[in-house]
Protein backbone atom coordinates (compact mmCIF):
# COMPACT_ATOMS: atom_id res chain seq x y z
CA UNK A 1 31.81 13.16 35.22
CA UNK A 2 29.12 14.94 36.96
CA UNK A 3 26.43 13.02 38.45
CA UNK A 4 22.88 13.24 37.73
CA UNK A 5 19.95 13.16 40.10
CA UNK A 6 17.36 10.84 39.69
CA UNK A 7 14.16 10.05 41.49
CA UNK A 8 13.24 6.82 42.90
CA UNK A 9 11.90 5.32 39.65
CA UNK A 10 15.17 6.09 37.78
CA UNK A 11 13.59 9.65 35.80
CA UNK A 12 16.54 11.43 35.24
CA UNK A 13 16.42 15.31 35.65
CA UNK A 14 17.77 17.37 32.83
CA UNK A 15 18.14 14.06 30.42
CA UNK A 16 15.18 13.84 27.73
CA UNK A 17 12.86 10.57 27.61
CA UNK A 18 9.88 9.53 26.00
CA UNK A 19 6.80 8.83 27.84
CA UNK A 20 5.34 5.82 25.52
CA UNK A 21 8.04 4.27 25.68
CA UNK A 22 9.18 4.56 29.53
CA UNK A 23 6.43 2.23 30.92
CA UNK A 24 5.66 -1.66 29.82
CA UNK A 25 2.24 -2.83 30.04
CA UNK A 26 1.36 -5.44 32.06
CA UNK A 27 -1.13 -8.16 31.00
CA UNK A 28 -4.13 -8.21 33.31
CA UNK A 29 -3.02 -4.75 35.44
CA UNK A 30 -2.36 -1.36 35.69
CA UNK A 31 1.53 0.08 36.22
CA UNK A 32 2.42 3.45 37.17
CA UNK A 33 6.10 5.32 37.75
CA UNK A 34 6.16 8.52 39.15
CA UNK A 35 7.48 11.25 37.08
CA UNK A 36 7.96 14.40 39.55
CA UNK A 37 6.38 14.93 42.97
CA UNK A 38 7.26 17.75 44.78
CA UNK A 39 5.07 19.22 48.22
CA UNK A 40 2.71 21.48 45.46
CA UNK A 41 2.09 17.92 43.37
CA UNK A 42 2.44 15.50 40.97
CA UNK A 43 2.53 14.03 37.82
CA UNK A 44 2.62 10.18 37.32
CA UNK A 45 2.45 8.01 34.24
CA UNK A 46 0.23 5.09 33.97
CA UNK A 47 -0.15 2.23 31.23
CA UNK A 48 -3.52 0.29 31.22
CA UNK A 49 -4.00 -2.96 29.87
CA UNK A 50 -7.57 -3.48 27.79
CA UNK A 51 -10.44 -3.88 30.51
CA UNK A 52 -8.43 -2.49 33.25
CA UNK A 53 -9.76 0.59 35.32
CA UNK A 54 -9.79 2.94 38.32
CA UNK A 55 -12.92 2.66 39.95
CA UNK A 56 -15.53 6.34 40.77
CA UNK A 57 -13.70 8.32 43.07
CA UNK A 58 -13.07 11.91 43.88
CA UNK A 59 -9.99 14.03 44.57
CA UNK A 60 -9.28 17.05 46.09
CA UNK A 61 -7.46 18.78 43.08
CA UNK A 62 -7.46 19.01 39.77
CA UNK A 63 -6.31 16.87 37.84
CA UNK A 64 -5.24 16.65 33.75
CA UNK A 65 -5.09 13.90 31.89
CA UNK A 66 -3.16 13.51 28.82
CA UNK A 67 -3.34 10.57 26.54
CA UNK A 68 -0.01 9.41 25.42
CA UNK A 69 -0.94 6.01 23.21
CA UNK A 70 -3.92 4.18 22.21
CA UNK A 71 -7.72 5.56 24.26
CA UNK A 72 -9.07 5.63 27.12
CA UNK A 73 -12.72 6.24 28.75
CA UNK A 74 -12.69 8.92 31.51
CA UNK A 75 -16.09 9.54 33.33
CA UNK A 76 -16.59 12.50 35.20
CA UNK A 77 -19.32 13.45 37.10
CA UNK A 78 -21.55 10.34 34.97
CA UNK A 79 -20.81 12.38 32.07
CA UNK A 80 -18.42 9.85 29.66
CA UNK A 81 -15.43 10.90 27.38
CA UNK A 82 -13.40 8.79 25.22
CA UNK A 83 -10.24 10.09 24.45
CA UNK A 84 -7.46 9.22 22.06
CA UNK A 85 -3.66 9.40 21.43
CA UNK A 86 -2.74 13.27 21.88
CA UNK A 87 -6.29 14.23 23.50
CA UNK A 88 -6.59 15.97 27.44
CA UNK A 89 -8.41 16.45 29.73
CA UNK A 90 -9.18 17.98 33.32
CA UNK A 91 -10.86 15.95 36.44
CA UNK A 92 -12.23 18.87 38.60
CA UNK A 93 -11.50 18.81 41.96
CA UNK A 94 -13.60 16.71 44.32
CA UNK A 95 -16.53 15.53 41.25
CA UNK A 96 -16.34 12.04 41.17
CA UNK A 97 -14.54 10.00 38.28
CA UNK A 98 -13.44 7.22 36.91
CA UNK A 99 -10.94 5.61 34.11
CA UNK A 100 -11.41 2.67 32.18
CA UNK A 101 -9.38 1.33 29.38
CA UNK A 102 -11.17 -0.06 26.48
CA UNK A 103 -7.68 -1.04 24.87
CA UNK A 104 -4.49 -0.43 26.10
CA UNK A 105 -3.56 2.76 26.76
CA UNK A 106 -0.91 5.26 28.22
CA UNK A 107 -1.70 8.31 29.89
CA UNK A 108 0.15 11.45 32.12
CA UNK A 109 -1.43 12.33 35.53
CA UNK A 110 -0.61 15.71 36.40
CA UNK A 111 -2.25 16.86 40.17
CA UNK A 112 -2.08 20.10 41.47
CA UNK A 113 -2.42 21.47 45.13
């Protein structure tokens, strides 16, 4: 049987999955499994529990965003966007934002260098 490689949060490469249903919430916190990250980035998933957040920060990439279940509030730049089940967006590099969860919510971080 030929083995598979897997990364260190058990993602296994060239075997489907389903990312709603490959992170648990956790009451009161954020969790977050890394997906892929190779030397030219990343992409992590994240599930939020309701009130949760990432405080204002900036980055030095871009960075997309893609809703996976439930909504979330991305600021960027003081401008707000609320954005649901199936919606994206992109966090320019090095303008200041920040992600709160007004319900639970699952998302896809994908950074590029």
């Amino acid at each position: 049987m030929e083995k598979r490689e897997e990364d260190k949060v058990g993602f296994t490469k060239g075997e489907s999955f389903e990312f709603s249903k490959d992170i648990q919430y956790s009451s009161r916190g954020i969790v977050s499994k890394t997906v892929l990250k190779t030397e030219k980035g990343n992409i992590s998933l994240f599930a939020f529990d309701r009130g949760e957040s990432l405080s204002e920060h900036t980055a030095p990439f871009d960075a997309l965003v893609q809703v996976v279940e439930g909504s979330a509030s991305i600021r960027i730049g003081g401008e707000e966007h609320l954005l649901s089940s199936g919606e994206s967006i992109i966090m320019p590099a090095n303008i200041a934002h920040a992600i709160s969860a007004p319900e639970r919510f699952k998302m896809i971080l994908t950074m590029l260098k």
